[in-house]
C-alpha atoms as a PDB file:
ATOM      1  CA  UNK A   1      -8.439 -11.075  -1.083  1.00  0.00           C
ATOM      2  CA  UNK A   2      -9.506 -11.225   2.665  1.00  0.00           C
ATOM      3  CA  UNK A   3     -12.825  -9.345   3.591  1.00  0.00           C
ATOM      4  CA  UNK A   4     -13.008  -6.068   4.163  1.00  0.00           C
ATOM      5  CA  UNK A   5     -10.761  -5.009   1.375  1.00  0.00           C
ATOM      6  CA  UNK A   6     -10.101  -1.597  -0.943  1.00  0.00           C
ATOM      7  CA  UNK A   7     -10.027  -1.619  -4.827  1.00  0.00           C
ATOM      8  CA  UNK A   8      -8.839   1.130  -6.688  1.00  0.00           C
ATOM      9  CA  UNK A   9     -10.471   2.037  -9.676  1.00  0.00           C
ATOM     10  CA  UNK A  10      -8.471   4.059 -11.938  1.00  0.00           C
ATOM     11  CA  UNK A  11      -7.379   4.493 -16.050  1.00  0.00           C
ATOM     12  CA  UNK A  12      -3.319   4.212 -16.390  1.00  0.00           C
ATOM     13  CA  UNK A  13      -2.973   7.283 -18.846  1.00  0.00           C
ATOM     14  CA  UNK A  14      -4.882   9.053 -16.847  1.00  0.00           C
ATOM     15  CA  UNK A  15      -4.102   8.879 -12.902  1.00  0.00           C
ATOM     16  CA  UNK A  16      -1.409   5.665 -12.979  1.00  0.00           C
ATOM     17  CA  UNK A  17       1.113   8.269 -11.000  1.00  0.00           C
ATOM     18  CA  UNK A  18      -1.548   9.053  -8.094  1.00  0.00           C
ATOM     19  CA  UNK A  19      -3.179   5.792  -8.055  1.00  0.00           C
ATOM     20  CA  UNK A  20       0.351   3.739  -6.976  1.00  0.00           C
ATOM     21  CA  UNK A  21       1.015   6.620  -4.751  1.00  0.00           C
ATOM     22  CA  UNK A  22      -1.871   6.217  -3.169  1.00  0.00           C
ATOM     23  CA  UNK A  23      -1.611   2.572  -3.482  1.00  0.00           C
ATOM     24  CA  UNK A  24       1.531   2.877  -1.270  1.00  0.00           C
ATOM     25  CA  UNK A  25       0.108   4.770   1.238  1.00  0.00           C
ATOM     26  CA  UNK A  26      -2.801   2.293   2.187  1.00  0.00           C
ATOM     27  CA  UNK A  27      -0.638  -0.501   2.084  1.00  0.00           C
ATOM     28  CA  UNK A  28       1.041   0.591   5.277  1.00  0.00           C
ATOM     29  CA  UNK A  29      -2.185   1.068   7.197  1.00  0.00           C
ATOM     30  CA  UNK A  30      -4.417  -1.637   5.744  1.00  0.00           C
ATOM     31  CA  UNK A  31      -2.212  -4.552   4.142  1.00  0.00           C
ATOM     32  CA  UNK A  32      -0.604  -5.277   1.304  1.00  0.00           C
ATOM     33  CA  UNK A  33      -3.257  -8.079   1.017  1.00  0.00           C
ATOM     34  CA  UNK A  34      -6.067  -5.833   1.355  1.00  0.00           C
ATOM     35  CA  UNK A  35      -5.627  -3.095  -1.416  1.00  0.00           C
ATOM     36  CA  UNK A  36      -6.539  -4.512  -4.749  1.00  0.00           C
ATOM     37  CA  UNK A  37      -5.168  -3.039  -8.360  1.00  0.00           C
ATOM     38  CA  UNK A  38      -4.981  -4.843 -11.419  1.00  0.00           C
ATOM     39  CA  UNK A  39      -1.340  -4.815 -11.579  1.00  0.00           C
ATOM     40  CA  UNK A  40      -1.676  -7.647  -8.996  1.00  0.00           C
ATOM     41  CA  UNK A  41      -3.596  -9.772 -11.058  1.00  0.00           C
ATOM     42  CA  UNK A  42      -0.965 -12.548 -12.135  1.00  0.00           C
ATOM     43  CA  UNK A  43      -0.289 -13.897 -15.659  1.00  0.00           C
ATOM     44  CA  UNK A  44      -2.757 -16.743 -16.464  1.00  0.00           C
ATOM     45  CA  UNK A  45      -5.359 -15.777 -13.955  1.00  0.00           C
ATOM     46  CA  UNK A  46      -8.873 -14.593 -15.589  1.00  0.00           C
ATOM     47  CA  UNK A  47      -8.791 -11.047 -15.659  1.00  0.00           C
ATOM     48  CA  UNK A  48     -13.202 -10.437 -15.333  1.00  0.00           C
ATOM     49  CA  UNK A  49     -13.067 -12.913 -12.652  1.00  0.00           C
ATOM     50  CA  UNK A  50     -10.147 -11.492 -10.911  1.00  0.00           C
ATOM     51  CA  UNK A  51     -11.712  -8.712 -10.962  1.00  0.00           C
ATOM     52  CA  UNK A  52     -15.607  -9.897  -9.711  1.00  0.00           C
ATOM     53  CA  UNK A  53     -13.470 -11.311  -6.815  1.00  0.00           C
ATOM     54  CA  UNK A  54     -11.957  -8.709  -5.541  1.00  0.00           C
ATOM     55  CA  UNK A  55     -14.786  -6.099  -5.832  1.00  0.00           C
ATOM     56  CA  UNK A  56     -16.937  -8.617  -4.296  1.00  0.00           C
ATOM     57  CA  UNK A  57     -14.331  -8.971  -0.856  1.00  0.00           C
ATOM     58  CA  UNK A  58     -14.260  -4.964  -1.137  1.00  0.00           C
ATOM     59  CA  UNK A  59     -15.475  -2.623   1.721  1.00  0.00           C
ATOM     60  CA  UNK A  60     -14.781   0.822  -0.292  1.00  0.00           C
ATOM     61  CA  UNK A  61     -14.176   1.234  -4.064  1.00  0.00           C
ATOM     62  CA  UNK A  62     -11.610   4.807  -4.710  1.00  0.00           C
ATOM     63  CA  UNK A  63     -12.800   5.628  -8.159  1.00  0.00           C
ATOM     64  CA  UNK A  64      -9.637   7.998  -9.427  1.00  0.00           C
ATOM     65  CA  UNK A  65     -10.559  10.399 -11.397  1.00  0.00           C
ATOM     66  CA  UNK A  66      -7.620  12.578 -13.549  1.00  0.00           C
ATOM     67  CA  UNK A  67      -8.068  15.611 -15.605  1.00  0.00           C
ATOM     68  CA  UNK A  68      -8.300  13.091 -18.146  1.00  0.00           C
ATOM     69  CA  UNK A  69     -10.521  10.745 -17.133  1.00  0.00           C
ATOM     70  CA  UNK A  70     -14.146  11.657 -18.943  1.00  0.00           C
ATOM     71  CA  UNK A  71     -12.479  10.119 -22.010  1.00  0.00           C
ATOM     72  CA  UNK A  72     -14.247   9.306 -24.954  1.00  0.00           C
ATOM     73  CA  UNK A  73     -13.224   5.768 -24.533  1.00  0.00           C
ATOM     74  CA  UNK A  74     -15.798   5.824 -21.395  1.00  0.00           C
ATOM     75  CA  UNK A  75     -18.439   5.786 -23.615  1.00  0.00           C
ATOM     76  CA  UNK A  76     -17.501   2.692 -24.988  1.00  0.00           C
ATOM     77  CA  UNK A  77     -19.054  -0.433 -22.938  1.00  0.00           C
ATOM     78  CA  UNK A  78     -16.422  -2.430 -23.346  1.00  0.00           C
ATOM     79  CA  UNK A  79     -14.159   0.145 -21.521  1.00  0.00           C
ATOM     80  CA  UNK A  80     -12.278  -1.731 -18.325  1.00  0.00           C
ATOM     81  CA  UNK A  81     -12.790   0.946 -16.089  1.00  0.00           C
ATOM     82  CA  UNK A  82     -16.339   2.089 -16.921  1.00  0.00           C
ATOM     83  CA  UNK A  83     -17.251  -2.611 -16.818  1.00  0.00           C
ATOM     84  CA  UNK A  84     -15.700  -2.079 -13.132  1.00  0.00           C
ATOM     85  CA  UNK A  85     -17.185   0.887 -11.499  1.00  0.00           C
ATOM     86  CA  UNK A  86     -20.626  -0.995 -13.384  1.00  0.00           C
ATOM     87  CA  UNK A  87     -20.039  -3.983 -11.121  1.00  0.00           C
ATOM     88  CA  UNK A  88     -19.216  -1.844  -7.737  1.00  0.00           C
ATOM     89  CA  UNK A  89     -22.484  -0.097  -8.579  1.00  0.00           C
ATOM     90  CA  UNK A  90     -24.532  -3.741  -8.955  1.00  0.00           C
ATOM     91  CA  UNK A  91     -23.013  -5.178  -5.874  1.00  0.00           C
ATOM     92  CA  UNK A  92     -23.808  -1.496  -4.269  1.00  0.00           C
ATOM     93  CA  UNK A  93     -20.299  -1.038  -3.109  1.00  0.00           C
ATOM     94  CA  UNK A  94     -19.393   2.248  -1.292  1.00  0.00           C
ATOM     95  CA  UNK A  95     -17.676   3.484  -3.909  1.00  0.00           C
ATOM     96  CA  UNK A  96     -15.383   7.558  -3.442  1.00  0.00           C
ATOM     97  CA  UNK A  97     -14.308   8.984  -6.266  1.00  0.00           C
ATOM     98  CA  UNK A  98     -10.965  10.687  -5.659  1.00  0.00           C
ATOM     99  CA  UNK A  99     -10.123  13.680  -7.452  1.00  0.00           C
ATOM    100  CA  UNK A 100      -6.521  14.338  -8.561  1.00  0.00           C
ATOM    101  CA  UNK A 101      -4.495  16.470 -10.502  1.00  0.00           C
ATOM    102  CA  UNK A 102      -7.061  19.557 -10.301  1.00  0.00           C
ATOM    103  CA  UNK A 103      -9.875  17.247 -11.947  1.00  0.00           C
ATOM    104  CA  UNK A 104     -13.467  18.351 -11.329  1.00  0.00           C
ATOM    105  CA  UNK A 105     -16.307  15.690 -10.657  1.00  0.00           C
ATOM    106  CA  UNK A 106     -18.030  14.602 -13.726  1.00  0.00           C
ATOM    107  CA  UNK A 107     -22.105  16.125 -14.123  1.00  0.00           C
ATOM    108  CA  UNK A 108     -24.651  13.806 -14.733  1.00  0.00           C
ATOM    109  CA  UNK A 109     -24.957  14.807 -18.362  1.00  0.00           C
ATOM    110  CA  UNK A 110     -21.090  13.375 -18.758  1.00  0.00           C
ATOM    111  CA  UNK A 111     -21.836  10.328 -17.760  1.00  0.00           C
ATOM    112  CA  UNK A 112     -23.135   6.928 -19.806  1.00  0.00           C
ATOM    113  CA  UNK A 113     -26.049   6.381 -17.984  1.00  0.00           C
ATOM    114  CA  UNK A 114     -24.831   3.559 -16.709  1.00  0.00           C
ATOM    115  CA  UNK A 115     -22.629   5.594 -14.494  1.00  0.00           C
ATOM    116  CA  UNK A 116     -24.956   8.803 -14.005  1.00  0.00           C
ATOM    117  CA  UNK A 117     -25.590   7.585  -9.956  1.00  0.00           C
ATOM    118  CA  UNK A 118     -21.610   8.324  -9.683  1.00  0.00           C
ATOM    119  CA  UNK A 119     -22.367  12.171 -10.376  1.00  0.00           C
ATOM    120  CA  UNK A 120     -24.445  12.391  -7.302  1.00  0.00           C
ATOM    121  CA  UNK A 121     -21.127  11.129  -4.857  1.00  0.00           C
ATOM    122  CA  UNK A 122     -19.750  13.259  -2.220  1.00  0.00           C
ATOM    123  CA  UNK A 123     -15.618  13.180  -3.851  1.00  0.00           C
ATOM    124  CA  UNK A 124     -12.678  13.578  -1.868  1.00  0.00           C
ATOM    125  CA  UNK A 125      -9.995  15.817  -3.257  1.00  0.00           C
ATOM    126  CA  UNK A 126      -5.790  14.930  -2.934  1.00  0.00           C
ATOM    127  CA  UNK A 127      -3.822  17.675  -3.985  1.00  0.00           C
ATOM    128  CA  UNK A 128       0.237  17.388  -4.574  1.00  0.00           C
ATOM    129  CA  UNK A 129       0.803  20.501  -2.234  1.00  0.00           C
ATOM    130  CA  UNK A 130      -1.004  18.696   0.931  1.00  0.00           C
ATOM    131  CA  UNK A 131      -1.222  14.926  -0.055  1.00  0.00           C
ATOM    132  CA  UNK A 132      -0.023  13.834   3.490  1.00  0.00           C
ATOM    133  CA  UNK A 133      -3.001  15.273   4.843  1.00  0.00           C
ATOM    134  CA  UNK A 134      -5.789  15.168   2.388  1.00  0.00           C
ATOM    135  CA  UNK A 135      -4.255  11.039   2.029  1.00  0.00           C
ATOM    136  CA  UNK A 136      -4.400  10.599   6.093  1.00  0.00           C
ATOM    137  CA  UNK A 137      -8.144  12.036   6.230  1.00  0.00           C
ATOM    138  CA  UNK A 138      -9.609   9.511   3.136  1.00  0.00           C
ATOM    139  CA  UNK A 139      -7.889   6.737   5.383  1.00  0.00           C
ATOM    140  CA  UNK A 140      -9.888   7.836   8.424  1.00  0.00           C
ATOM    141  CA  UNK A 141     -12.935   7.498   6.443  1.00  0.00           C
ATOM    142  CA  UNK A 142     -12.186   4.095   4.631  1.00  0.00           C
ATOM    143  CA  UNK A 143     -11.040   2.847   8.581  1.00  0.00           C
ATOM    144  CA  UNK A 144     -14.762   3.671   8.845  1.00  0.00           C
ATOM    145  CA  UNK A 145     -15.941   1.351   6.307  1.00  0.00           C
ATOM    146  CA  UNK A 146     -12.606  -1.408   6.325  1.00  0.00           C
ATOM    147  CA  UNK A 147     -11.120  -1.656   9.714  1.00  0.00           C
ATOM    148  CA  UNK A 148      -7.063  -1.246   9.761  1.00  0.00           C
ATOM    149  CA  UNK A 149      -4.629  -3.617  10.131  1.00  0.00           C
ATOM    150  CA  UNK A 150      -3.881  -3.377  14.428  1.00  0.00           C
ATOM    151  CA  UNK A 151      -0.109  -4.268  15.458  1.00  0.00           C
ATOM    152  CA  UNK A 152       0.138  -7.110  17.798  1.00  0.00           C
ATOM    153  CA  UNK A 153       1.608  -5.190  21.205  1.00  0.00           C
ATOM    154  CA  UNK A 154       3.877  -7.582  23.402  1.00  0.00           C
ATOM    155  CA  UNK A 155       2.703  -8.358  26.858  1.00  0.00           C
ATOM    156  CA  UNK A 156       4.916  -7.305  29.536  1.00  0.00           C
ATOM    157  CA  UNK A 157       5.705 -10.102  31.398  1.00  0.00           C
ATOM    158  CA  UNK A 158       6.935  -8.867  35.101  1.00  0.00           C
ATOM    159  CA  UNK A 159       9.211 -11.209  36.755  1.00  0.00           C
ATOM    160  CA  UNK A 160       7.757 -12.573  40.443  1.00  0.00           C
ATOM    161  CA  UNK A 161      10.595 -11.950  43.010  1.00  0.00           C
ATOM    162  CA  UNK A 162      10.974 -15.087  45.361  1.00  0.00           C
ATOM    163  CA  UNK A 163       9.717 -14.879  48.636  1.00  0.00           C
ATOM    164  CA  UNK A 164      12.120 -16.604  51.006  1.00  0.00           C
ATOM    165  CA  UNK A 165      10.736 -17.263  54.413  1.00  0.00           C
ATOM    166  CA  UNK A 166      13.074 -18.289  57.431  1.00  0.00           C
ATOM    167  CA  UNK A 167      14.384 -21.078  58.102  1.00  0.00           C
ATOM    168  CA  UNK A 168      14.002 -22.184  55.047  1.00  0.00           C
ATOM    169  CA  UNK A 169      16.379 -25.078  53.599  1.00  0.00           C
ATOM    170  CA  UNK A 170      19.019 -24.338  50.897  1.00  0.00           C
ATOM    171  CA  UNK A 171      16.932 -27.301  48.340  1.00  0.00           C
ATOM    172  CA  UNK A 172      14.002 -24.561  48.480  1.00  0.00           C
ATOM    173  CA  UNK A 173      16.056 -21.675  48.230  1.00  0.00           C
ATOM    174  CA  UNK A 174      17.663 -22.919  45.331  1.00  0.00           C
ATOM    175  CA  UNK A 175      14.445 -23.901  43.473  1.00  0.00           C
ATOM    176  CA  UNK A 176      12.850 -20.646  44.171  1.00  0.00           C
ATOM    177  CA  UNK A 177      16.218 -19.460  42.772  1.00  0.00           C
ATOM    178  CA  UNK A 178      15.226 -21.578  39.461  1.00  0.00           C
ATOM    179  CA  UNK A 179      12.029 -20.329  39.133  1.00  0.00           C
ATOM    180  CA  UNK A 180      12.795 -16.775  38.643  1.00  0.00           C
ATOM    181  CA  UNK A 181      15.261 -17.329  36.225  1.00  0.00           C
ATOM    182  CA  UNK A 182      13.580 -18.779  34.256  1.00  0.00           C
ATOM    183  CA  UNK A 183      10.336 -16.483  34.297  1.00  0.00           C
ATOM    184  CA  UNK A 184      12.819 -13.598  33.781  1.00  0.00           C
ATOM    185  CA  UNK A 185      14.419 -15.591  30.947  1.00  0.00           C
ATOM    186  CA  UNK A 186      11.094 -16.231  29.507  1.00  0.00           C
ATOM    187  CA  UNK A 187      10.050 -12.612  29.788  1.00  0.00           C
ATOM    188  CA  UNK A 188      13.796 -11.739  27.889  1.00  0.00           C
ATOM    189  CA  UNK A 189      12.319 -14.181  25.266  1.00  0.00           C
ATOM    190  CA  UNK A 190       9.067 -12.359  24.397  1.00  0.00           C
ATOM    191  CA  UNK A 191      10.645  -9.067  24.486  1.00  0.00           C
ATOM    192  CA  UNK A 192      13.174 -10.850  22.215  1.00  0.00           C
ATOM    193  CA  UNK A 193      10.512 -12.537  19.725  1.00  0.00           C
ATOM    194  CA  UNK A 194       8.030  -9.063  19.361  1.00  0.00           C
ATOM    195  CA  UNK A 195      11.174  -6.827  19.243  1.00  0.00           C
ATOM    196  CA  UNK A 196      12.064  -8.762  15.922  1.00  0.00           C
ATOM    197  CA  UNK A 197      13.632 -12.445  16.698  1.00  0.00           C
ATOM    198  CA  UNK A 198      17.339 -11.594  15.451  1.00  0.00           C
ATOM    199  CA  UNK A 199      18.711  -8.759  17.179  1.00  0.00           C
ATOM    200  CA  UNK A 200      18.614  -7.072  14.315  1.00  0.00           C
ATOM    201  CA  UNK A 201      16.949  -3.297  13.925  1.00  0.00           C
ATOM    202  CA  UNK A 202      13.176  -2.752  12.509  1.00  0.00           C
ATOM    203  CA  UNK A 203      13.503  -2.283   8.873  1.00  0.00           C
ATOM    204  CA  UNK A 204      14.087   1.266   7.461  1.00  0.00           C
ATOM    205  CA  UNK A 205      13.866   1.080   4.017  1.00  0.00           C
ATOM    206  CA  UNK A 206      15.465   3.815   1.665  1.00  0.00           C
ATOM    207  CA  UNK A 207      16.015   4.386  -2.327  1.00  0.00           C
ATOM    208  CA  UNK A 208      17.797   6.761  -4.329  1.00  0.00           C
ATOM    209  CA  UNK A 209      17.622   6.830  -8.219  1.00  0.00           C
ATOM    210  CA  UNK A 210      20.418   7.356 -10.722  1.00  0.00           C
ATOM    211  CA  UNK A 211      19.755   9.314 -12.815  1.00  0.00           C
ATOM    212  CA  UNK A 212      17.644  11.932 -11.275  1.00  0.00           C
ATOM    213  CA  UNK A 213      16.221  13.283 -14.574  1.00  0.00           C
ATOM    214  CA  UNK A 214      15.698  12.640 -18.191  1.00  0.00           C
ATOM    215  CA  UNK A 215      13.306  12.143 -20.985  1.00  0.00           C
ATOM    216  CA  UNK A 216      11.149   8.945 -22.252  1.00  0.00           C
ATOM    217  CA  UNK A 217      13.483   5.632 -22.648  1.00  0.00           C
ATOM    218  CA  UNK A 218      15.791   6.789 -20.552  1.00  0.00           C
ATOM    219  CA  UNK A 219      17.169   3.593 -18.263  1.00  0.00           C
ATOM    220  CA  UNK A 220      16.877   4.358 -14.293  1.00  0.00           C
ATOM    221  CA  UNK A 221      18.460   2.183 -11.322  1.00  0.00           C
ATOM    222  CA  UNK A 222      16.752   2.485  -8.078  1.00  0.00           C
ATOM    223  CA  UNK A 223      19.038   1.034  -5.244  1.00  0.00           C
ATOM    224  CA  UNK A 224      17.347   0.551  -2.317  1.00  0.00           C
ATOM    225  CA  UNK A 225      18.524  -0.557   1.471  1.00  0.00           C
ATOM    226  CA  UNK A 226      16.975  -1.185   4.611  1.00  0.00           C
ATOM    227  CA  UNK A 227      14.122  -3.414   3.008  1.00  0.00           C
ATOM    228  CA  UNK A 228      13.126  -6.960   5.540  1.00  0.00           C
ATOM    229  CA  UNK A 229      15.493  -9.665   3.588  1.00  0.00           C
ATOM    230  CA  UNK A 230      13.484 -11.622   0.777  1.00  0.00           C
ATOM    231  CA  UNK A 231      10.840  -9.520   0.358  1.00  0.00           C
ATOM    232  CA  UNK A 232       9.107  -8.671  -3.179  1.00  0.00           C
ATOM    233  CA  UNK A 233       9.715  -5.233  -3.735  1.00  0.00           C
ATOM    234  CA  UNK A 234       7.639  -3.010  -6.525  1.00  0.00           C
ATOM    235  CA  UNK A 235       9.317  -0.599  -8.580  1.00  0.00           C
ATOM    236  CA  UNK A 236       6.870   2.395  -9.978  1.00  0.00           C
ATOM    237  CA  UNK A 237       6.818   4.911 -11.699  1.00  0.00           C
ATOM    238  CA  UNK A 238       3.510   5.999 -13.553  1.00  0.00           C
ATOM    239  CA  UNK A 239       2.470   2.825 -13.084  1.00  0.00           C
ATOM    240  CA  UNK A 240       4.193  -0.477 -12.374  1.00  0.00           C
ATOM    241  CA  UNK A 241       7.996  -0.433 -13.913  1.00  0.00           C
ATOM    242  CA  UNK A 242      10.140  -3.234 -12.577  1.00  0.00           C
ATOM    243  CA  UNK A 243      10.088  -5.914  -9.966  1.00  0.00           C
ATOM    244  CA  UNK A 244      13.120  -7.215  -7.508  1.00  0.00           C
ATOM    245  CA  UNK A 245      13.379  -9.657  -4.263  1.00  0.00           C
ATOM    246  CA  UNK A 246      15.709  -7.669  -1.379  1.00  0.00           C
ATOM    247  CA  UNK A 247      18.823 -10.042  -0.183  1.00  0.00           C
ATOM    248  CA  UNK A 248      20.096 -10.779   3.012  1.00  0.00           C
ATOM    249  CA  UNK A 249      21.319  -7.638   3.895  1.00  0.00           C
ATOM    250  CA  UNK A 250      17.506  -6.170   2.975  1.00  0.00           C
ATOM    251  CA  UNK A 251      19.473  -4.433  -0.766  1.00  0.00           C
ATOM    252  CA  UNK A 252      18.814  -4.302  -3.918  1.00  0.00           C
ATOM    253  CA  UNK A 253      19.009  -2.857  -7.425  1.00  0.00           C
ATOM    254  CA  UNK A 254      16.539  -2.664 -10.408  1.00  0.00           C
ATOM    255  CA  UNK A 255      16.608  -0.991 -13.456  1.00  0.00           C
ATOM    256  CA  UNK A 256      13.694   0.121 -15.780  1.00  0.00           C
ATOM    257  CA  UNK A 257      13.082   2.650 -18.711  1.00  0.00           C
ATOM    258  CA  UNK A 258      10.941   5.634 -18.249  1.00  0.00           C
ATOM    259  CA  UNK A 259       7.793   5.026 -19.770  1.00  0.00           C
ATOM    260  CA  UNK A 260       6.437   7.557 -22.554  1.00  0.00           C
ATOM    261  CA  UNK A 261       3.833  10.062 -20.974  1.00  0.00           C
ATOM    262  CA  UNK A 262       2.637  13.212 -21.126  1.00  0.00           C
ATOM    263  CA  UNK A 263       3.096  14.067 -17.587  1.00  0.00           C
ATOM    264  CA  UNK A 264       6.324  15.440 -17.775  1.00  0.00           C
ATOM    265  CA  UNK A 265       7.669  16.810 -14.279  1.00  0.00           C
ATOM    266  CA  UNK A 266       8.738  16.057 -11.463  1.00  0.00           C
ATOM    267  CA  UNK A 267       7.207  12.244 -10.294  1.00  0.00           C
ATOM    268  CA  UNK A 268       7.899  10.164  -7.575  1.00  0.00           C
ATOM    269  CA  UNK A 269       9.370   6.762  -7.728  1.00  0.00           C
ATOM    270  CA  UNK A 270       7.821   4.423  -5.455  1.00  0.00           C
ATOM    271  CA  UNK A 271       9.407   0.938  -4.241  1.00  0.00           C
ATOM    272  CA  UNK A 272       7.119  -1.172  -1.580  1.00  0.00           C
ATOM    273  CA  UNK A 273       8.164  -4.125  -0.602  1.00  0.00           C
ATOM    274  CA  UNK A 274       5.207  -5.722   1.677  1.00  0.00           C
ATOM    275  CA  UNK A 275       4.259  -2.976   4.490  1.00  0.00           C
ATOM    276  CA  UNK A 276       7.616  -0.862   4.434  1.00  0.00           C
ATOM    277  CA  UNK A 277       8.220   0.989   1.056  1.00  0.00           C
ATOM    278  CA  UNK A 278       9.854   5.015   0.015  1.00  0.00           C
ATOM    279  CA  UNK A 279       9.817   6.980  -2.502  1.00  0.00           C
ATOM    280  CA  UNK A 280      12.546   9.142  -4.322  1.00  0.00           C
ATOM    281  CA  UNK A 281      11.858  11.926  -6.947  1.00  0.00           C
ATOM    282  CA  UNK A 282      12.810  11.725 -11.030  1.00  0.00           C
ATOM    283  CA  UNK A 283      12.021  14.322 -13.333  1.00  0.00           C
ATOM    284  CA  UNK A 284      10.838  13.277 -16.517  1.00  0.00           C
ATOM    285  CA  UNK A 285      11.925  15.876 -19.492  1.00  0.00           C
ATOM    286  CA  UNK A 286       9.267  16.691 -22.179  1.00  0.00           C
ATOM    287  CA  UNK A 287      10.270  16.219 -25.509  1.00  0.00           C
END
């Protein structure tokens, strides 16, 4: 994890949905390297220290909070979630709780003590109706506290006409002659390299999902096109589902079951594949 970096605190049963949604959006502003959740945390690795790392590189901590996150399991100490908001509060982090899915900030009284400080933390609010919006102004505050990811811009390189004087010989002509081409072939070459180095268009990735509804264990295929070739591409749903690697073309297909959950609706499925990703809608059917 590079410096200036965002973790996102947040309980799977509870805000798993939101919290990859969100996930997505900050990716495309800040980096894919520079917005931490566990589910990047590979198999092997040390999950505590994982963990110490990354809130340690962090600039803002997003503690997500569900209408079912002041669960009894918070009072536990051994809870994940409580053991990492404990650690953003030791290293004094700038931690913003997020509130989602109508929650309401926590009182003192509902907290461990451990966590009481939290109570007293000016929360943002991201509702489904204007999530574009309410998502767009938290980034304008974290760009406060982690500064964004800024695009390389190509230098316009403007080619030098040649300046013949008279009477001059045809040797000089000709080498003036030389000389422009190649500054306007080397200015066709930037525009070449920072326009994307193959010709080829800037990457518009799309998904669709088949089939568009259904209940628990039912098995889902997300095709997607228009993804940069060879790129890891994240499948959720909820919460991490599947994983694939786009071909040549920038395709490709993945399959998962829909996990079981009480949040029975309409949900969005979200692939992201570095800084491009989309999102298509399944409806999960209660039981």
């Amino acid at each position: 994890m590079p410096g200036n970096a965002i973790f996102i605190n947040y309980r799977r049963a509870d805000s798993g949905g939101h919290a990859g949604r969100l996930r997505d959006h900050l990716v495309t502003r800040f980096g894919r390297d520079r917005v931490f959740m566990d589910v990047g945390i590979l198999g092997g690795d040390d999950w505590v220290t994982s963990i110490e790392q990354a809130l340690s590189a962090s600039g803002a901590v997003l503690m997500i909070i569900g209408a079912n996150w002041n669960s009894p399991r918070l009072r536990e100490p051994g809870d994940r979630l409580r053991q990492e908001l404990e650690a953003a509060i030791e290293l004094g982090a700038n931690i913003i709780p997020v509130l989602v899915a109508g929650a309401r900030m926590p009182d003192e009284a509902d907290l461990p003590p451990s966590l009481q400080t939290l109570a007293r933390r000016q929360a943002v609010r991201l509702d489904d109706e204007e999530w574009e919006d309410d998502v767009r102004r938290l980034s304008g505050r974290l760009a406060q506290l982690v500064a964004p990811v800024v695009e390389p811009v190509a230098p316009v390189v403007q080619p030098i006409a040649p300046v013949v004087k008279p009477k001059t010989s045809w040797v000089k002509r000709l080498i003036s002659a030389l000389i422009v081409v190649a500054i306007v072939a080397g200015a066709g070459f930037l525009i070449y390299r920072f326009a994307g180095g193959s010709g080829s268009s800037r990457p518009d990735p799309k998904i669709t999902v088949s089939p568009g509804s259904g209940p628990p264990g039912t098995t889902v295929t997300v095709t997607g096109t228009g993804f940069p070739a060879g790129t890891d591409i994240e499948i959720w749903l909820l919460g991490p589902q599947a994983e694939a690697i786009s071909d040549r073309s920038g395709g490709f297909t993945a399959t998962f079951s829909v996990p079981d959950t009480p949040f029975a609706g309409v949900n969005d499925v979200i692939a992201s594949g570095g800084a491009f990703s989309d999102r298509a809608q399944f409806t999960i059917e209660g039981s």
